[in-house]
N, C-alpha and C. Protein backbone atom coordinates (compact mmCIF):
# COMPACT_ATOMS: atom_id res chain seq x y z
N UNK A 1 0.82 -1.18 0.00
CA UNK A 1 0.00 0.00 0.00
C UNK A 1 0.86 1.24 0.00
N UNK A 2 0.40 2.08 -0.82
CA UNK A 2 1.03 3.24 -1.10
C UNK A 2 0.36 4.44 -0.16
N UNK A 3 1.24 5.48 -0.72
CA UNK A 3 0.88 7.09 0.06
C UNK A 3 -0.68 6.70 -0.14
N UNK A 4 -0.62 6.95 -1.03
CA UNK A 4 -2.24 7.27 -2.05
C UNK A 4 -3.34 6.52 -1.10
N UNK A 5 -3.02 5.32 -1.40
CA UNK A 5 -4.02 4.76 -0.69
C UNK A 5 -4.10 4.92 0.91
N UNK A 6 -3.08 5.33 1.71
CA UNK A 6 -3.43 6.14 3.10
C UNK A 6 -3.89 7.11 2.82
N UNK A 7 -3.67 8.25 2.06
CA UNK A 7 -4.59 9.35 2.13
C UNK A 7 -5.64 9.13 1.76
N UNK A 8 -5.98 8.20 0.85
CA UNK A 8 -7.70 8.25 0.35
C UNK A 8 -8.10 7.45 1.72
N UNK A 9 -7.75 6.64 2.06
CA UNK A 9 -8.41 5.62 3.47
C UNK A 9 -8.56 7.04 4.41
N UNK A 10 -7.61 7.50 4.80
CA UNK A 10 -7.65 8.91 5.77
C UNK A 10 -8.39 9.56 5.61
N UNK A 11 -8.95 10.33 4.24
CA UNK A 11 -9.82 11.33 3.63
C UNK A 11 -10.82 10.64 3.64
N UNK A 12 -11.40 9.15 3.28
CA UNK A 12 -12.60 8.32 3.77
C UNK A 12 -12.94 8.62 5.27
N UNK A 13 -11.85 8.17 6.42
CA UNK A 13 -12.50 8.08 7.14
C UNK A 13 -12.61 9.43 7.96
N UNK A 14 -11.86 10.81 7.47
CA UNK A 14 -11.99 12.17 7.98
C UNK A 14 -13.48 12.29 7.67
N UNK A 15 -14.10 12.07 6.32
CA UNK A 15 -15.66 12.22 5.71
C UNK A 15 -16.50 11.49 6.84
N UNK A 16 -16.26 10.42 7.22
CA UNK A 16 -17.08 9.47 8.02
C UNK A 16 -16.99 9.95 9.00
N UNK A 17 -16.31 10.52 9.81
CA UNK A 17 -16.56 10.94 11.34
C UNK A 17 -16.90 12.40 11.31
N UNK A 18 -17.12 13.21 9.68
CA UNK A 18 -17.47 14.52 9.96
C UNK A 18 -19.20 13.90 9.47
N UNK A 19 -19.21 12.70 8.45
CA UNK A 19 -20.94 13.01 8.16
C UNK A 19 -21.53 12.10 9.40
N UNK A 20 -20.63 11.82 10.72
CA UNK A 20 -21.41 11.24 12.01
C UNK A 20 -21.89 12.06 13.05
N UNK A 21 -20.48 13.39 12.79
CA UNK A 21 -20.73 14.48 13.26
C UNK A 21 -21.71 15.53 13.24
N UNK A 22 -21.72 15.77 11.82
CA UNK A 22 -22.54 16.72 11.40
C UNK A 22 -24.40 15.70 11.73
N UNK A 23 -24.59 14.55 11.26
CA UNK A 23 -25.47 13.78 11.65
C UNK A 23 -25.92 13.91 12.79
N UNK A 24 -25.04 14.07 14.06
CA UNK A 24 -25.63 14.10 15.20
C UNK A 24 -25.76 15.51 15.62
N UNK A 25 -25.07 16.51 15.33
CA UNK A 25 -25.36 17.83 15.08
C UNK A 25 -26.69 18.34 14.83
N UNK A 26 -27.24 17.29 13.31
CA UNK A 26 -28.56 17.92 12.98
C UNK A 26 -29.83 16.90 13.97
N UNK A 27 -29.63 15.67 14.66
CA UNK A 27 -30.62 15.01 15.96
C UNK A 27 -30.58 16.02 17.22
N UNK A 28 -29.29 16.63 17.27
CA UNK A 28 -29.36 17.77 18.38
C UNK A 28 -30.23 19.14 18.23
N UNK A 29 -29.96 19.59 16.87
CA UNK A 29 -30.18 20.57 16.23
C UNK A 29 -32.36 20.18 16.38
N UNK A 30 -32.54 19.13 15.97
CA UNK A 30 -34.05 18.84 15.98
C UNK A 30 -34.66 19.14 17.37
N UNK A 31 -33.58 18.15 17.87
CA UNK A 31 -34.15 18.04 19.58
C UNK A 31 -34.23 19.43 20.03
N UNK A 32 -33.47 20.37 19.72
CA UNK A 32 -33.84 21.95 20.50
C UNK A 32 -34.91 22.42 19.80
N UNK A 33 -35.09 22.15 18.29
CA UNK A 33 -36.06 22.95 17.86
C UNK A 33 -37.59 22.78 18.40
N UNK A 34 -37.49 21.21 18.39
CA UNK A 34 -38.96 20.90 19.14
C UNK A 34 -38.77 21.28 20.72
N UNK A 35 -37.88 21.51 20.80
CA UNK A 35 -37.77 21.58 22.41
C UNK A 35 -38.72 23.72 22.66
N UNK A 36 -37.92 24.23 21.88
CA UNK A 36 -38.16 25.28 21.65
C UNK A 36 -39.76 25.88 20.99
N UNK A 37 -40.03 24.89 20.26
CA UNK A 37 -41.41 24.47 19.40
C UNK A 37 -42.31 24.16 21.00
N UNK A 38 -42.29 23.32 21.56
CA UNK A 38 -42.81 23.16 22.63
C UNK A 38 -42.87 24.71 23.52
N UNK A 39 -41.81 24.78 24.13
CA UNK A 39 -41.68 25.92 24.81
C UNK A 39 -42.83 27.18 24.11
N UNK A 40 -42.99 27.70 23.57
CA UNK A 40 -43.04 28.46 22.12
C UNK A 40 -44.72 28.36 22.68
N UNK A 41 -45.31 26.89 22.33
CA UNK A 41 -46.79 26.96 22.43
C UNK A 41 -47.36 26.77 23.62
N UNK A 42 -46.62 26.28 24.76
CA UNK A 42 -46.92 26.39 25.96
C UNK A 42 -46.73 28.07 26.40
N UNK A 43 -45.86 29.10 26.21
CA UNK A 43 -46.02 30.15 26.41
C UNK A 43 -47.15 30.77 25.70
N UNK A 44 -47.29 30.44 24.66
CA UNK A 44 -48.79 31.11 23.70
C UNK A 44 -49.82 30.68 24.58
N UNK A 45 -49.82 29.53 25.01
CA UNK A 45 -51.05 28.79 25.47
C UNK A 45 -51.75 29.53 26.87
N UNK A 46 -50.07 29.56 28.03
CA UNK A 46 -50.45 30.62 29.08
C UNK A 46 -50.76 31.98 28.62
N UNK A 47 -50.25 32.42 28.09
CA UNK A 47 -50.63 33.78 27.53
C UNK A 47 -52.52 34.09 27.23
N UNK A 48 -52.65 33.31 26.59
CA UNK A 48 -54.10 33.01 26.10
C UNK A 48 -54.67 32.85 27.43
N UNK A 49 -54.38 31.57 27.85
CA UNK A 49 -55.26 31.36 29.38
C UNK A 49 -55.38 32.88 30.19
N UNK A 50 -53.99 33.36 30.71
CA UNK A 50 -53.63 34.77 31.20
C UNK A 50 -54.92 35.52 30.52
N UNK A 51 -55.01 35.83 29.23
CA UNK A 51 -55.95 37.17 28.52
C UNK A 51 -57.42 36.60 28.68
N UNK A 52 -57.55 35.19 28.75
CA UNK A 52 -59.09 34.89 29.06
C UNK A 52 -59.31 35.33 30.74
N UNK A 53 -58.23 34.86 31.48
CA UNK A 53 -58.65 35.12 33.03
C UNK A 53 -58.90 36.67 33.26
N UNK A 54 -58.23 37.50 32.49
CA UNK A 54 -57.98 38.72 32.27
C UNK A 54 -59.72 39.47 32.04
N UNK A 55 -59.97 38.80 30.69
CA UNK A 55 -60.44 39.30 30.41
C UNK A 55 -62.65 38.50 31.29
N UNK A 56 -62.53 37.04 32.19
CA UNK A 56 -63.19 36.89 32.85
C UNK A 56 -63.56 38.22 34.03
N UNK A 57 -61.88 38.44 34.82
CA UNK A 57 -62.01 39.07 35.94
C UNK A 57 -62.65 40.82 35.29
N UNK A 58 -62.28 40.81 34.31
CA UNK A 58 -63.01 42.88 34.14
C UNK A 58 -64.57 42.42 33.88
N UNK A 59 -65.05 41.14 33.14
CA UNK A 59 -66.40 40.63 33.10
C UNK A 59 -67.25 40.75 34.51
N UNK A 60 -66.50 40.39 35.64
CA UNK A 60 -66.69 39.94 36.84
C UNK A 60 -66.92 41.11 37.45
N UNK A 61 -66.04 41.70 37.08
CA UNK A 61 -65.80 43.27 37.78
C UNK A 61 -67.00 44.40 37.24
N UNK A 62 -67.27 44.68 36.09
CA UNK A 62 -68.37 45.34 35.56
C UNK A 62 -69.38 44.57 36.15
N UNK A 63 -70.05 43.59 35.97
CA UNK A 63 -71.07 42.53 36.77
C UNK A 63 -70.94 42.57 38.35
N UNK A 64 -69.81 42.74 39.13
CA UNK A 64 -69.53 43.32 40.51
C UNK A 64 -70.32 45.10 40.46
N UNK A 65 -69.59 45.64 39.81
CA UNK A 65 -70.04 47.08 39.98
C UNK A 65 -71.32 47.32 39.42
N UNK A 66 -72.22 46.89 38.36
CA UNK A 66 -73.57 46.99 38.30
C UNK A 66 -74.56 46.56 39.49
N UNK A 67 -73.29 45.68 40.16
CA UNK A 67 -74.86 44.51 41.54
C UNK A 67 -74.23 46.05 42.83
N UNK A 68 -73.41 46.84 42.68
CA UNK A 68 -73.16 47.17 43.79
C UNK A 68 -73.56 48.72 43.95
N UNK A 69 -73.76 49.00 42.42
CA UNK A 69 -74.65 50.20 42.06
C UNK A 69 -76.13 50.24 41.92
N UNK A 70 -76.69 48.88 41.82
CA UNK A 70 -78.19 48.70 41.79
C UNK A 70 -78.53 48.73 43.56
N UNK A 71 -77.65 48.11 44.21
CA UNK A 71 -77.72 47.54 45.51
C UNK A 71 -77.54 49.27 46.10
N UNK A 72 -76.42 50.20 45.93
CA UNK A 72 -76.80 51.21 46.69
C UNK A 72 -78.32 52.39 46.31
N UNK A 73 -78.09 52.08 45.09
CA UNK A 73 -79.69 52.52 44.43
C UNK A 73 -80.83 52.02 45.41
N UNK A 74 -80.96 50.80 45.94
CA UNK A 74 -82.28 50.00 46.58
C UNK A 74 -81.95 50.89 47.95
N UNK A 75 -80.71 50.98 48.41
CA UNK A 75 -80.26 50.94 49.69
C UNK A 75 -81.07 52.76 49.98
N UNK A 76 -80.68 53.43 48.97
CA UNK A 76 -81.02 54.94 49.20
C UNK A 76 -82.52 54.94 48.64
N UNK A 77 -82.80 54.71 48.59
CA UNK A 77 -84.65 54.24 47.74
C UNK A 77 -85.11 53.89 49.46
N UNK A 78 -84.38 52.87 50.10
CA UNK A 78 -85.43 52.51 51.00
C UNK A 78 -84.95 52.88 52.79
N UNK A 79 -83.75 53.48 52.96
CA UNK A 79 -83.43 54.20 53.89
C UNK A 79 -84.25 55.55 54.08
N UNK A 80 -84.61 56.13 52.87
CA UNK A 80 -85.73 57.53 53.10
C UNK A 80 -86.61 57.26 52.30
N UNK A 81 -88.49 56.99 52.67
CA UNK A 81 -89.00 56.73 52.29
C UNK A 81 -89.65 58.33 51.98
N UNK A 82 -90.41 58.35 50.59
CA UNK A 82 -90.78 59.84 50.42
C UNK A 82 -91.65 60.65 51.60
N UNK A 83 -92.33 59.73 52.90
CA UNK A 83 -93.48 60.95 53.40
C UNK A 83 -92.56 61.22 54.32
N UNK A 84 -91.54 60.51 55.00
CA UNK A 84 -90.59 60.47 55.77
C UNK A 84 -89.22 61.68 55.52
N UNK A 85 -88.83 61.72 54.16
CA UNK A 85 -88.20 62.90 54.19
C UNK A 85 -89.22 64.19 54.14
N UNK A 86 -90.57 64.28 53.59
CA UNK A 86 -91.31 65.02 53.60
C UNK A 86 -91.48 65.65 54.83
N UNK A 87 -91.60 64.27 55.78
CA UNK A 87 -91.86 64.86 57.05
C UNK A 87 -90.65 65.72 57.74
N UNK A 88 -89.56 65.09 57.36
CA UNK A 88 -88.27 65.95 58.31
C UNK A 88 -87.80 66.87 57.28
N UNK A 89 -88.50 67.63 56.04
CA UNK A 89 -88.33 68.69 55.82
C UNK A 89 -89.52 69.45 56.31
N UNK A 90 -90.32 68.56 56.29
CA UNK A 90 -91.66 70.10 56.87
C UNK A 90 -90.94 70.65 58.18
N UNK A 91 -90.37 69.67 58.89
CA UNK A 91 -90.25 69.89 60.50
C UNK A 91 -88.72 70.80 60.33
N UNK A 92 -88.19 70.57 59.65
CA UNK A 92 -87.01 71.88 59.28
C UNK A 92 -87.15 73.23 58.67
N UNK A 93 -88.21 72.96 58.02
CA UNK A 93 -89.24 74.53 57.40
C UNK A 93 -89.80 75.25 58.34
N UNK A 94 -90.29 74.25 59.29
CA UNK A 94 -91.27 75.11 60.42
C UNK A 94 -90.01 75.31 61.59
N UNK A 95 -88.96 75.15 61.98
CA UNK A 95 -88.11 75.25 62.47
C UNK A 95 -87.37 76.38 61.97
N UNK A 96 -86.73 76.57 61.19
CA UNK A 96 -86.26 77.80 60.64
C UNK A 96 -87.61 79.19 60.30
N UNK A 97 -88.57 78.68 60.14
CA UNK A 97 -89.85 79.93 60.13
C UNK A 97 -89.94 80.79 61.63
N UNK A 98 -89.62 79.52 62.48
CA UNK A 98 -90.12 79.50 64.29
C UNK A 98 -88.69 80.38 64.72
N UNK A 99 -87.25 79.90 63.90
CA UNK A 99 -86.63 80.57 64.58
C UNK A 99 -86.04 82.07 63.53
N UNK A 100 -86.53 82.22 62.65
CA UNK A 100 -86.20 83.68 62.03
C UNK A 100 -87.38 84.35 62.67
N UNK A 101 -88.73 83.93 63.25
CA UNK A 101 -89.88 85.01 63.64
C UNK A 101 -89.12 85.38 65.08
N UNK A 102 -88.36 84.52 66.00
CA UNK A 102 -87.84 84.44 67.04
C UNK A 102 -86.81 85.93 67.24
N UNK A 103 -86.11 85.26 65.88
CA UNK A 103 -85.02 86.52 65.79
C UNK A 103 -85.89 87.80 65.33
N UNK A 104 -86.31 87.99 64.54
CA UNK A 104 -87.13 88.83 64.08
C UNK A 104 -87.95 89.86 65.44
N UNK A 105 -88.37 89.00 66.08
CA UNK A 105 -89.12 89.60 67.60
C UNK A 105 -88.54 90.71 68.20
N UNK A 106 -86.66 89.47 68.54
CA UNK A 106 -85.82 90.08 69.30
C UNK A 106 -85.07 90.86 68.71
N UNK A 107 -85.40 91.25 67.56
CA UNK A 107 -84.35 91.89 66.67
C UNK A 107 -85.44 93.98 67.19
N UNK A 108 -86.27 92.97 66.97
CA UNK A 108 -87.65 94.45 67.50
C UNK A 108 -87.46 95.16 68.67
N UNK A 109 -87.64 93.81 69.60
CA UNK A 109 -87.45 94.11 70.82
C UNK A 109 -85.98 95.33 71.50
N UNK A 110 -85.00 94.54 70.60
CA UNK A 110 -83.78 95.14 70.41
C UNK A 110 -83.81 96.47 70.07
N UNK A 111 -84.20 96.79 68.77
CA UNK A 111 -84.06 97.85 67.82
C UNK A 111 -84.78 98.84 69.22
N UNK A 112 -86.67 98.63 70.04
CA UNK A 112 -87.21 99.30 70.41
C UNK A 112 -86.15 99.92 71.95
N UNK A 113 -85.69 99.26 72.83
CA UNK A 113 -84.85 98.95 73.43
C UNK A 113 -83.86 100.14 73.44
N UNK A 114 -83.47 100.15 71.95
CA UNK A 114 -82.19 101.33 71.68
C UNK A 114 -82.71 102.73 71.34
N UNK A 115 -84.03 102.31 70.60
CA UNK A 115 -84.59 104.05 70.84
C UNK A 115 -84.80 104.49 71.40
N UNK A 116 -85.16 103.39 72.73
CA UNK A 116 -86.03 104.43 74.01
C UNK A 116 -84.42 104.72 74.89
N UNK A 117 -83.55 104.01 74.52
CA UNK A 117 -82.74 104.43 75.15
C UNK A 117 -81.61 105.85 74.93
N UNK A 118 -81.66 105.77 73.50
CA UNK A 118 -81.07 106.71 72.64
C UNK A 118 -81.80 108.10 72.79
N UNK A 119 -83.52 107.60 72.92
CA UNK A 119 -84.59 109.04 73.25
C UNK A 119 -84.24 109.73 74.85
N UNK A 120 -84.03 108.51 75.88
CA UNK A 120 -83.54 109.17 77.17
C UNK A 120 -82.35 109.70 77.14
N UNK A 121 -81.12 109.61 76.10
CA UNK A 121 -80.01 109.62 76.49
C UNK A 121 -79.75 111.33 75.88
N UNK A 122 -80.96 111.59 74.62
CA UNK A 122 -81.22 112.70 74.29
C UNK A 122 -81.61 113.71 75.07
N UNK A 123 -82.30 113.51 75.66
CA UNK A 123 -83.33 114.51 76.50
C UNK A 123 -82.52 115.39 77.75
């Protein structure tokens, strides 16, 4: 056996351990992609779940705030019933009438008070 034929045996088997190489290169190369492929739709997947829960809880929340705006609506509807505030404004009308005639009196009483005193203080 000659040169020749060591280098071609050599250059054979340099080819054979690079196309075993490169071979297992591209089973590695697969394995990340699906690995990554996986990864990939499990993040899409939470994401999605995430924007449905998302978008349940503002459902929940508008449906919370309509029951809690009808509910203070009932609540002020039936804490003052109409003859009932009627009544505790009449009784605040006649209260403020009772006490401006009051002042009003003493405002007289007052005023008369200073003339007769102002008339003696003249004389």
């Amino acid at each position: 056996m000659g040169t020749y034929e060591y280098v071609a045996i050599g250059l054979f088997m340099l080819g054979v351990i690079f196309s075993i190489i490169s071979w297992l290169l591209q089973q590695k190369d697969k394995a990340q992609e699906e690995k990554i492929t996986a990864l990939a739709k499990k993040h899409l997947e939470d994401m999605c779940q995430r924007d449905e829960k998302i978008t349940l809880l503002f459902l929940k929340h508008d449906t919370d705030e309509k029951a809690l705006h009808d509910l203070a609506l009932q609540i002020a509807k039936n804490h003052y019933e109409r003859n009932e505030l009627d009544r505790k404004f009449d009784r605040l009308d006649q209260t403020f009438k009772e006490g401006f005639s009051l002042l009003g009196d003493k405002l007289d009483k007052m005023n008369s008070a200073l003339l007769t005193h102002l008339g003696e203080h003249d004389k």
